[in-house]
N, C-alpha and C. Protein backbone atom coordinates (compact mmCIF):
# COMPACT_ATOMS: atom_id res chain seq x y z
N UNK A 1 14.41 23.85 -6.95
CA UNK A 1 14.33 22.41 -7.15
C UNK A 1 13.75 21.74 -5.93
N UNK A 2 12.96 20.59 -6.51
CA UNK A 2 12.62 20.07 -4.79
C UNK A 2 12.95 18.46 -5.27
N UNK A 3 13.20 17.70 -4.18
CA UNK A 3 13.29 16.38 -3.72
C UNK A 3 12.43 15.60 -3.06
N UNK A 4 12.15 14.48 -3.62
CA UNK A 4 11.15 13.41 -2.70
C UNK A 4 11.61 12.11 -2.99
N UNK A 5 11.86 12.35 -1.53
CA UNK A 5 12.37 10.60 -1.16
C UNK A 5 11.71 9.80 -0.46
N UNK A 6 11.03 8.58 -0.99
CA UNK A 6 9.50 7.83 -0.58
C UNK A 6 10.51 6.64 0.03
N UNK A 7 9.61 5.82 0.57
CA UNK A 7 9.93 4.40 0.79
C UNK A 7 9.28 4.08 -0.30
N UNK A 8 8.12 2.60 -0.59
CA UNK A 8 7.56 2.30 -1.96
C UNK A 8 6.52 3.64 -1.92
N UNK A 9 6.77 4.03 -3.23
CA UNK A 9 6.18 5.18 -3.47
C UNK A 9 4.79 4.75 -3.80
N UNK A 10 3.75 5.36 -2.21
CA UNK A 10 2.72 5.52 -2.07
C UNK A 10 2.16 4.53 -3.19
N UNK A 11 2.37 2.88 -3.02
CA UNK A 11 1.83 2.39 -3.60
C UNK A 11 0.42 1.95 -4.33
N UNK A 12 -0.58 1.99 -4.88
CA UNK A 12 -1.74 1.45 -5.44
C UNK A 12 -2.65 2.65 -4.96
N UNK A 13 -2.09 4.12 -4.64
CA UNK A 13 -2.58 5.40 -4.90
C UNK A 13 -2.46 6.09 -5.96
N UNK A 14 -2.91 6.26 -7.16
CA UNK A 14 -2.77 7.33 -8.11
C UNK A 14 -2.66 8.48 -7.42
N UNK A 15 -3.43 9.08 -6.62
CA UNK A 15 -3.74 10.26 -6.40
C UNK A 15 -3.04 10.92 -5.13
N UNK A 16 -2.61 9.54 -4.58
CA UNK A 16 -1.46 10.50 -3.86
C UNK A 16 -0.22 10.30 -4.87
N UNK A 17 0.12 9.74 -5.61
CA UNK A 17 1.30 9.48 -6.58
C UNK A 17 0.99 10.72 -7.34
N UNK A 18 0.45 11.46 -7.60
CA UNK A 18 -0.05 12.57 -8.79
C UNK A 18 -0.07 13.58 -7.69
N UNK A 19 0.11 13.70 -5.83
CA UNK A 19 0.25 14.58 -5.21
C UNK A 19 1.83 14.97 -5.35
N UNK A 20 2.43 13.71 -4.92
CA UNK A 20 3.82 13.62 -5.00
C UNK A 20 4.49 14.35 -6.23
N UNK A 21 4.19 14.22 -7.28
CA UNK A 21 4.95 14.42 -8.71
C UNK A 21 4.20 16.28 -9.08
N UNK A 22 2.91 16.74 -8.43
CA UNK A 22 3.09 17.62 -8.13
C UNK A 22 3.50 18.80 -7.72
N UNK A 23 4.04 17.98 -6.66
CA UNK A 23 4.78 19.18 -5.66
C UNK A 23 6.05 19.33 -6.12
N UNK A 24 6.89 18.20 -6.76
CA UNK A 24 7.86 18.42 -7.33
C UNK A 24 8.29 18.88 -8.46
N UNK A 25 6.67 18.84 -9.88
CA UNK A 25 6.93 19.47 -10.75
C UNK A 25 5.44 19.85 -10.81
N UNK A 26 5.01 20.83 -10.65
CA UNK A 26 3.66 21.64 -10.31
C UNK A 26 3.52 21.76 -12.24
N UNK A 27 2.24 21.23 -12.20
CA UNK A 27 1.14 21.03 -13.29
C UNK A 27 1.36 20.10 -14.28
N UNK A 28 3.07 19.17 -14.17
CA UNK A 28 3.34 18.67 -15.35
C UNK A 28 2.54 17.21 -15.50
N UNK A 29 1.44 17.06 -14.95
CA UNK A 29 0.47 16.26 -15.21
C UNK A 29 -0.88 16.86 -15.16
N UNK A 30 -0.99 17.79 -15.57
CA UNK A 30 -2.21 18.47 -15.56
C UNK A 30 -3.06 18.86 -13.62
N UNK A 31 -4.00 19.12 -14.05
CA UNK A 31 -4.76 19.77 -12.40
C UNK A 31 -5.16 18.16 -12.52
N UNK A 32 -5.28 17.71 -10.90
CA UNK A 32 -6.26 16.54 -10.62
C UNK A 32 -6.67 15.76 -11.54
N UNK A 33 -8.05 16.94 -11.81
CA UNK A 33 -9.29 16.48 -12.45
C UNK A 33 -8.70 15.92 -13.99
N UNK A 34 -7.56 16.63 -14.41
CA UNK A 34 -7.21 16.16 -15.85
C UNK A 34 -6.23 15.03 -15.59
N UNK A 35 -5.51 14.85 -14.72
CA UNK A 35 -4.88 13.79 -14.18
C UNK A 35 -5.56 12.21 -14.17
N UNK A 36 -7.20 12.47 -13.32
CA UNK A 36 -8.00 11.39 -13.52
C UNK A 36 -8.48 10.76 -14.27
N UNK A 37 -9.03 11.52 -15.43
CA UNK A 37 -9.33 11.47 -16.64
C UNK A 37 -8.11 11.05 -17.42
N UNK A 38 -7.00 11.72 -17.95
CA UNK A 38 -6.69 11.19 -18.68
C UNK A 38 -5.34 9.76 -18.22
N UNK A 39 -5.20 9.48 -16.82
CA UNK A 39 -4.47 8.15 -16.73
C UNK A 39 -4.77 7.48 -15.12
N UNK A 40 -5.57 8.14 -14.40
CA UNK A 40 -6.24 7.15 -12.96
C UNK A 40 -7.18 6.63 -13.49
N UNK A 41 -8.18 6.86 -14.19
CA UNK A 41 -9.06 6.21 -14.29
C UNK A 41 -9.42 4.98 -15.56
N UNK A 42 -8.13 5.31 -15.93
CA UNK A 42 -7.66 4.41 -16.94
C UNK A 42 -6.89 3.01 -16.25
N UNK A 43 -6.42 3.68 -15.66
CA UNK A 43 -5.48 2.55 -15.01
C UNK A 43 -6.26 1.83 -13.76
N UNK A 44 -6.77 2.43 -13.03
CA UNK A 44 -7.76 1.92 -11.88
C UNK A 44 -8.90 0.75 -12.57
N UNK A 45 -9.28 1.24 -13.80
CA UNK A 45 -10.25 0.23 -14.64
C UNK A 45 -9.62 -1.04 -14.84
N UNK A 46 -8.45 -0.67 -15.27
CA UNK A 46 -7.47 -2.16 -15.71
C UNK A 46 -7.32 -3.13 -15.02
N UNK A 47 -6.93 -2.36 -13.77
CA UNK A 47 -6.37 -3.60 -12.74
C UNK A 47 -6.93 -4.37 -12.25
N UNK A 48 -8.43 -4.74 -12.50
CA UNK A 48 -9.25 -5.49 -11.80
C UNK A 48 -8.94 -7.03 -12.56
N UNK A 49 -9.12 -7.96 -11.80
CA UNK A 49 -9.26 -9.70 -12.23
C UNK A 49 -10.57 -9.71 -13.15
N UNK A 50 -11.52 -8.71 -12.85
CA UNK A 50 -12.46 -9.32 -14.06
C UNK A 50 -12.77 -7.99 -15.05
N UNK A 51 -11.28 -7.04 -14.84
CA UNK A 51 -11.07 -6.21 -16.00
C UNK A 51 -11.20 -6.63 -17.72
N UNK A 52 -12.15 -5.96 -18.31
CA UNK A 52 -11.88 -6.42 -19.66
C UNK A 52 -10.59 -6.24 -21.24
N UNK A 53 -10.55 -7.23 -21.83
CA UNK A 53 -9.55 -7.20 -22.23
C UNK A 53 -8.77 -5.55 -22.73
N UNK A 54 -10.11 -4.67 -22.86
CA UNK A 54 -10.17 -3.44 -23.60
C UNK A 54 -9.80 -2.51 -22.19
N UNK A 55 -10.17 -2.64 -21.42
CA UNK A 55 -9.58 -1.97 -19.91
C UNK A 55 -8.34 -2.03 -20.05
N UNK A 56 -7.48 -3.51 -20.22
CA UNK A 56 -6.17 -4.25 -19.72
C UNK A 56 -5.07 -3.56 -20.55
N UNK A 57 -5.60 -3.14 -21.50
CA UNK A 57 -4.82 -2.57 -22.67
C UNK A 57 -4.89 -1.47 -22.50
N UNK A 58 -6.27 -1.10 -22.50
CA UNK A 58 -5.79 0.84 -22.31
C UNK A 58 -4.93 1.14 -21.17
N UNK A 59 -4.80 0.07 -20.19
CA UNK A 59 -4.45 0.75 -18.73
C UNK A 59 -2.96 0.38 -18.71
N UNK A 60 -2.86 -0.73 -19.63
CA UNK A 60 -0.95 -0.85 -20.68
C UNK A 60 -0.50 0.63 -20.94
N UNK A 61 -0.99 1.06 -22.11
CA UNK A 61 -1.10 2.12 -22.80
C UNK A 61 -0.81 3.34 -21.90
N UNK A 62 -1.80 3.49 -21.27
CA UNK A 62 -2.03 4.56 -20.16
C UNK A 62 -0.78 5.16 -19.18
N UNK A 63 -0.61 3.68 -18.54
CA UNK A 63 0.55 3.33 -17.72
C UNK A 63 1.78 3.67 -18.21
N UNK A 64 2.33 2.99 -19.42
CA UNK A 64 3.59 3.17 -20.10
C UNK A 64 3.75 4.89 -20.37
N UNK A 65 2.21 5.65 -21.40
CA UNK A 65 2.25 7.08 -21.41
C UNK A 65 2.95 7.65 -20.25
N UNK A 66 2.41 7.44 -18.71
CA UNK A 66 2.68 7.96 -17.53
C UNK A 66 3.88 7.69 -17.26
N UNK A 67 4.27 6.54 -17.20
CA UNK A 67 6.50 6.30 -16.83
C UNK A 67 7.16 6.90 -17.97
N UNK A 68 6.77 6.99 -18.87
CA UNK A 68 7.60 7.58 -19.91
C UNK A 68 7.91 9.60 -19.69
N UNK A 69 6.47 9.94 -19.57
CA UNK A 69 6.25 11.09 -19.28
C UNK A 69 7.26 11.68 -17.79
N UNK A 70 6.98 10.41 -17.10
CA UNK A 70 7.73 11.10 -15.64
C UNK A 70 9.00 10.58 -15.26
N UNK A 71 9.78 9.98 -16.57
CA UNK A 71 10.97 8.96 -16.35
C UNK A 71 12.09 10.28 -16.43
N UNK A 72 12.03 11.21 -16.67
CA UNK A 72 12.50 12.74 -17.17
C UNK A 72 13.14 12.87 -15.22
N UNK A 73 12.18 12.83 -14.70
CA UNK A 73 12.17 13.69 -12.96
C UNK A 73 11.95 12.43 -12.22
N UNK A 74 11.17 11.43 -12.55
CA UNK A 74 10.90 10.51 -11.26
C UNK A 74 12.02 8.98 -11.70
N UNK A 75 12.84 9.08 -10.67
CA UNK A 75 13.66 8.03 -10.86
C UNK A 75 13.90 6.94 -9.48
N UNK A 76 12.91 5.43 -10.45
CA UNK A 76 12.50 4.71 -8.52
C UNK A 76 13.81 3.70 -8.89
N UNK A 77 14.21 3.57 -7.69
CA UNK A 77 15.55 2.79 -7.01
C UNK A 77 14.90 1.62 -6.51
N UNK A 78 15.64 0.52 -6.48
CA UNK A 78 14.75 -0.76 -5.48
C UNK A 78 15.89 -0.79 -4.96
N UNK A 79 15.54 -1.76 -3.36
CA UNK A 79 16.20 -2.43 -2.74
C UNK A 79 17.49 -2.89 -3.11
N UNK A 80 17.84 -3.36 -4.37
CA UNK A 80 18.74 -3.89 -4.85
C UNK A 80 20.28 -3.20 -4.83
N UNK A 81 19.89 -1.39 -5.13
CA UNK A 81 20.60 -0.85 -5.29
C UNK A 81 21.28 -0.76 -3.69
N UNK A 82 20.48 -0.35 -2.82
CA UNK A 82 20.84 -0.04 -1.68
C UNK A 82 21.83 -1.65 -0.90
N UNK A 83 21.31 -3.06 -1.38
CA UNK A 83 21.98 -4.00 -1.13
C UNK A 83 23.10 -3.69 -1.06
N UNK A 84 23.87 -3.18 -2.42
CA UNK A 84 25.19 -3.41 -2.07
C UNK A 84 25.87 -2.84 -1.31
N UNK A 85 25.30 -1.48 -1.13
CA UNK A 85 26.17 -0.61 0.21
C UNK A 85 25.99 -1.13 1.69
N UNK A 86 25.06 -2.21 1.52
CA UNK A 86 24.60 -2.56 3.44
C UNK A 86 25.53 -3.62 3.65
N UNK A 87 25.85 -4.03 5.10
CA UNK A 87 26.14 -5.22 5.75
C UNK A 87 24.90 -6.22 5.17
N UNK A 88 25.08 -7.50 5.11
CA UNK A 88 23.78 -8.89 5.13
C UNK A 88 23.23 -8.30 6.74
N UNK A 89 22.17 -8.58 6.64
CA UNK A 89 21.23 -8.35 7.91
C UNK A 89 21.32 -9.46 8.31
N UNK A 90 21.07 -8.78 9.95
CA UNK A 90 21.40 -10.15 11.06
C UNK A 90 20.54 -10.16 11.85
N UNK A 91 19.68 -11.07 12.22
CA UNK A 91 18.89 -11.14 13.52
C UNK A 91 19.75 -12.02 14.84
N UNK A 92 19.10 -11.19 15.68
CA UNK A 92 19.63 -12.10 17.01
C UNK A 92 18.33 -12.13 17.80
N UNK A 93 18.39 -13.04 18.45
CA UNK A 93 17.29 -13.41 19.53
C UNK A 93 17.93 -13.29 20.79
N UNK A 94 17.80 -12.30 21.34
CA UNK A 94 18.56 -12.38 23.05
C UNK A 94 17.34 -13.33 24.34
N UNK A 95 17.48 -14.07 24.84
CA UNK A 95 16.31 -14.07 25.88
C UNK A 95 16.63 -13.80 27.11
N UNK A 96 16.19 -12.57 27.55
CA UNK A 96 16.63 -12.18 29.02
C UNK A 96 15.55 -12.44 30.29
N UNK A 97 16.05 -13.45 30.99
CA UNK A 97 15.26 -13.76 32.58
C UNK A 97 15.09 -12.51 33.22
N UNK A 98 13.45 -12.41 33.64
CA UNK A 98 13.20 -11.89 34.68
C UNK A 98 14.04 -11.50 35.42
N UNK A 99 14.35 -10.45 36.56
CA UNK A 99 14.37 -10.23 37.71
C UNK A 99 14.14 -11.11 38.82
N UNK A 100 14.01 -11.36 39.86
CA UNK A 100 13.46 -11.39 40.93
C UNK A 100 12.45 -10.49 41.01
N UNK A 101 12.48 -9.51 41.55
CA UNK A 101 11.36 -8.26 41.54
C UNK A 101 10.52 -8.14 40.42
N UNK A 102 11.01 -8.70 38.90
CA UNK A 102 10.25 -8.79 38.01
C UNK A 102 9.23 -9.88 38.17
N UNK A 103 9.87 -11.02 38.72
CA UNK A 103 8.69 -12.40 38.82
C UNK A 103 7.75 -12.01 39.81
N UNK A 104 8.16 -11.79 40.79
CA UNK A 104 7.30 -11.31 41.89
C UNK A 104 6.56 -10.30 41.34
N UNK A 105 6.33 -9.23 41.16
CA UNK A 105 5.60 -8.45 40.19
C UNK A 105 4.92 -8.79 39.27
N UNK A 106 5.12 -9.52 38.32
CA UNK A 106 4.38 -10.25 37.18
C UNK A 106 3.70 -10.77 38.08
N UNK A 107 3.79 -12.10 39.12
CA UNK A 107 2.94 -12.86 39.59
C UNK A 107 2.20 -12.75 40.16
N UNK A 108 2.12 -11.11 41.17
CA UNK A 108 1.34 -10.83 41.59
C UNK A 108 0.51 -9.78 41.26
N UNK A 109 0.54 -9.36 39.98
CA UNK A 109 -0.06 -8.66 38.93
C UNK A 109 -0.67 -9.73 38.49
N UNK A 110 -0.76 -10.73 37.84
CA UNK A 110 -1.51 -11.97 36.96
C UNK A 110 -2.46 -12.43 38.43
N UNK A 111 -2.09 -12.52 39.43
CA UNK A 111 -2.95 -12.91 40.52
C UNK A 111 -3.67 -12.57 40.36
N UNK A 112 -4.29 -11.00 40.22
CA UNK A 112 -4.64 -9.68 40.94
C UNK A 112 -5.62 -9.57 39.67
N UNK A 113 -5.09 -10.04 38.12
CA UNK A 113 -5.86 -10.00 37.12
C UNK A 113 -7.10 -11.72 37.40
N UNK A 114 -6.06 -12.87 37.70
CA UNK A 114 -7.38 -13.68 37.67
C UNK A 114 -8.28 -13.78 38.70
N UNK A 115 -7.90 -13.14 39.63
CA UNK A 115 -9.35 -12.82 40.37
C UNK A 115 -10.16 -12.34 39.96
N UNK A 116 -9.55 -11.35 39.55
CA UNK A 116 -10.82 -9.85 39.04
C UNK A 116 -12.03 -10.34 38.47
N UNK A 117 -13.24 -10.13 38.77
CA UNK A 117 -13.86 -10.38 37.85
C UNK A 117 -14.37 -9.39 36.58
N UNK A 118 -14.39 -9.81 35.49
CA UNK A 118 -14.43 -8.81 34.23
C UNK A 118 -13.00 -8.81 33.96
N UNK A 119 -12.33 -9.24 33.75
CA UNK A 119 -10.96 -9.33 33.86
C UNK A 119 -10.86 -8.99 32.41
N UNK A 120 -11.45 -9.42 30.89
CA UNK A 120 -11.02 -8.54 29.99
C UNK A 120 -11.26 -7.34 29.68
N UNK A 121 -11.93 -6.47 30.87
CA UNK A 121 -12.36 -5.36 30.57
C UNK A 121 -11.33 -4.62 30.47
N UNK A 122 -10.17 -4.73 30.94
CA UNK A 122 -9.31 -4.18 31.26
C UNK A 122 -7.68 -4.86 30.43
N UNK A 123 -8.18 -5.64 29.24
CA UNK A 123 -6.94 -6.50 28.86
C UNK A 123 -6.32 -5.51 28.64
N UNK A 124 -6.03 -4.29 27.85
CA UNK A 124 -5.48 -3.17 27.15
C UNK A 124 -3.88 -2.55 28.35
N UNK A 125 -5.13 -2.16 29.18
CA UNK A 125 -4.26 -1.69 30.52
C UNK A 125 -3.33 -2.51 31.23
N UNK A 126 -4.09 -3.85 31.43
CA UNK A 126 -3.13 -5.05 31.94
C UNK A 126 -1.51 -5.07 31.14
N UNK A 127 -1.82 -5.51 30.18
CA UNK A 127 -0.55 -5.54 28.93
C UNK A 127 0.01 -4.20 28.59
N UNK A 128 -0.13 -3.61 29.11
CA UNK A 128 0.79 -2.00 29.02
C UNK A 128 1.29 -2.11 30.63
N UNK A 129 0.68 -2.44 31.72
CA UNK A 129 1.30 -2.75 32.98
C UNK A 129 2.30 -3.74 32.99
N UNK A 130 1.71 -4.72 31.99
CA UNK A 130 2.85 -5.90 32.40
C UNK A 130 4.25 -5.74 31.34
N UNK A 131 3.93 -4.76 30.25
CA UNK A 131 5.47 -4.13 29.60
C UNK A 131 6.13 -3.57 30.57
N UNK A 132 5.42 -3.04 31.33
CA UNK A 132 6.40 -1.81 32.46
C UNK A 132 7.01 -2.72 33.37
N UNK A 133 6.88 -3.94 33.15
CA UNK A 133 7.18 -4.89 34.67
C UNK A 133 7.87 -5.33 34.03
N UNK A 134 8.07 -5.93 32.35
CA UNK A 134 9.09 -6.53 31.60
C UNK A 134 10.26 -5.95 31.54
N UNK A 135 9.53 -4.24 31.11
CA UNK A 135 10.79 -3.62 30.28
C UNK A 135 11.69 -2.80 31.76
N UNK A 136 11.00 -2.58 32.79
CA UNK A 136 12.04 -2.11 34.01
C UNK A 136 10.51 -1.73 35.00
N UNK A 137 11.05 -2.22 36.23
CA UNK A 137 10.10 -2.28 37.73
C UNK A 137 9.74 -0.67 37.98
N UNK A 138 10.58 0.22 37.58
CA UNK A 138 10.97 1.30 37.82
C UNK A 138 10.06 2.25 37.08
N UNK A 139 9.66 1.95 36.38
CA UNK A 139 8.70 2.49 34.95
C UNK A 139 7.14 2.97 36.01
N UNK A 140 6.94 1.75 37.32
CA UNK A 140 5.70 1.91 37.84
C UNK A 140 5.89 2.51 39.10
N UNK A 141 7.36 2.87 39.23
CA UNK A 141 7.12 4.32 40.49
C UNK A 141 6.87 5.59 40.04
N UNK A 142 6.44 5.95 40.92
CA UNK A 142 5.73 7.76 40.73
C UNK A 142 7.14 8.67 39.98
N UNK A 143 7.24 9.24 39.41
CA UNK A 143 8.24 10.05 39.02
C UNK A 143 9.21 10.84 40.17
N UNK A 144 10.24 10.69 40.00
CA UNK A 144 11.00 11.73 41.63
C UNK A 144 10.65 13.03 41.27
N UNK A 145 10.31 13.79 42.37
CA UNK A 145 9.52 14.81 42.97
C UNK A 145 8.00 15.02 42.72
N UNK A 146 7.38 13.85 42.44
CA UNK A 146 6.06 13.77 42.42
C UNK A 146 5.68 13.82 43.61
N UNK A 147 5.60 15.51 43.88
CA UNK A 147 5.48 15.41 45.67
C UNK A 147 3.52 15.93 45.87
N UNK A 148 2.92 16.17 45.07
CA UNK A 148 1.42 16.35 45.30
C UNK A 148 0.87 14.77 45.47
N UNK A 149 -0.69 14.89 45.98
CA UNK A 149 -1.49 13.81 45.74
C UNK A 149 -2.31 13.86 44.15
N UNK A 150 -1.77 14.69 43.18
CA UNK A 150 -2.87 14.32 42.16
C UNK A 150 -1.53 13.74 41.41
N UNK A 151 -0.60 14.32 41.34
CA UNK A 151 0.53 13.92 40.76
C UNK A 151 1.37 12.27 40.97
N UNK A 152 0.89 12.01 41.95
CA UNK A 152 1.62 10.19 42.76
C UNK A 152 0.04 9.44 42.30
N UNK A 153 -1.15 10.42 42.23
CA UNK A 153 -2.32 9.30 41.40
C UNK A 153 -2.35 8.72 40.24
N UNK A 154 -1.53 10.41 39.30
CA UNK A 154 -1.84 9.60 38.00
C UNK A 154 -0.63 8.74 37.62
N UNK A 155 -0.10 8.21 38.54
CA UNK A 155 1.18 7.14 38.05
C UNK A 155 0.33 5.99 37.82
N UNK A 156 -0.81 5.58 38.82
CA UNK A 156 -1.83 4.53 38.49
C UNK A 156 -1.17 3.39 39.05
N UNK A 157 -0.23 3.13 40.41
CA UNK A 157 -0.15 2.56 40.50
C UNK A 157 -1.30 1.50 41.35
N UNK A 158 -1.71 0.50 41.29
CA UNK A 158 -2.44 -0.69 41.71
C UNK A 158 -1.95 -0.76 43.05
N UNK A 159 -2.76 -0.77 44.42
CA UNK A 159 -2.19 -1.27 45.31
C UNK A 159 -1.57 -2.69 45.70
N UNK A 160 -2.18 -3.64 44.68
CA UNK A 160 -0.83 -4.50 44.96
C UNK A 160 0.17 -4.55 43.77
N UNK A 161 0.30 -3.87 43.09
CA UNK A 161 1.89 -3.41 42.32
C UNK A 161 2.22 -2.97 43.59
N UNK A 162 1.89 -1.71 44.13
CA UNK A 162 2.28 -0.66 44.79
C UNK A 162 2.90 -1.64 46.34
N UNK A 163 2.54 -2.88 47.00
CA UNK A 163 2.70 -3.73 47.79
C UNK A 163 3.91 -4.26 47.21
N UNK A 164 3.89 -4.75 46.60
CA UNK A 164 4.80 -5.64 45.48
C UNK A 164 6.10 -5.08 45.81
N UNK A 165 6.02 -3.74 45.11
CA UNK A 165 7.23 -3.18 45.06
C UNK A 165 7.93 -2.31 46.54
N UNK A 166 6.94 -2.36 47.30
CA UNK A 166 7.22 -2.06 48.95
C UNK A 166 7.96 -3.28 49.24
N UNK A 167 7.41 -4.52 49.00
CA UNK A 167 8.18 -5.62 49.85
C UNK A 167 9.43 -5.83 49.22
N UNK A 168 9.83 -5.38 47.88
CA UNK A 168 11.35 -5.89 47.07
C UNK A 168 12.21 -5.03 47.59
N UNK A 169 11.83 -3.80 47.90
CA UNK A 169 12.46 -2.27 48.85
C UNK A 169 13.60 -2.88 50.26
């Protein structure tokens, strides 16, 4: 026996939906090619806004054939069900201040960016530097026992990060 447990099952794919129901019941929708033919390409015709009325119907038809056929093995659950076993979801918004060493760092990282000239060449890298300065100062020292020179390079620290964090020391 096999099991497949999707989130929304591979939605507005036939053909990965006809992979899925495959693997779990091997051929009971025919190979692919008979798969396409007799209900993807039926149903793919339908769904269009300027599908014709004769599309809209076969791809009714088509559709219903297919849930009926796979209502045997494929059984989809919504959200609803799972509601009742959860807590209500809760968001919280925490807002946590800087550091000291964090402001100083940010500020002299943003310095260091508006000088630069070409300064978006580099937006990508900037904003992955300035997570490491958000999420902990510590993120932009060399790893402990990074005792070579190729090994303390590729930390990448900036000499004025690398200043920065000498003077908070």
């Amino acid at each position: 026996r096999r099991l497949a447990l999707t989130g929304t099952p591979v939605q507005n794919n036939l053909h990965e939906y006809f992979v899925m129901v495959d693997w779990i019941r091997p051929n009971s929708l025919g190979t692919r090619a008979e798969f396409t033919q007799n209900f993807a390409d039926a149903i793919e015709r339908g769904q269009h806004t300027d599908s014709s009325k004769q599309d809209v119907a076969k791809m009714r038809k088509r559709a219903y054939i297919l849930h009926t056929k796979l209502s045997e093995f494929v059984h989809r659950k919504g959200y609803a069900v799972l509601r009742q076993g959860l807590p209500p979801k809760r968001e919280l918004v925490v807002v946590v201040n800087l550091s000291p060493l964090q402001r100083r760092l940010y500020r002299a990282y943003c310095a260091k960016v508006v000088n630069a000239e070409g300064t978006n060449k580099q937006l990508f890298r900037d904003y992955q530097t300035l997570l490491s300065v958000w999420d902990h100062p510590a993120m932009l020292l060399p790893p402990k026992g990074a005792a070579t020179a190729a090994e303390r390079e590729s930390c990448e620290v900036d000499t004025e990060t690398a200043s920065v964090l000498q003077q908070a020391d």
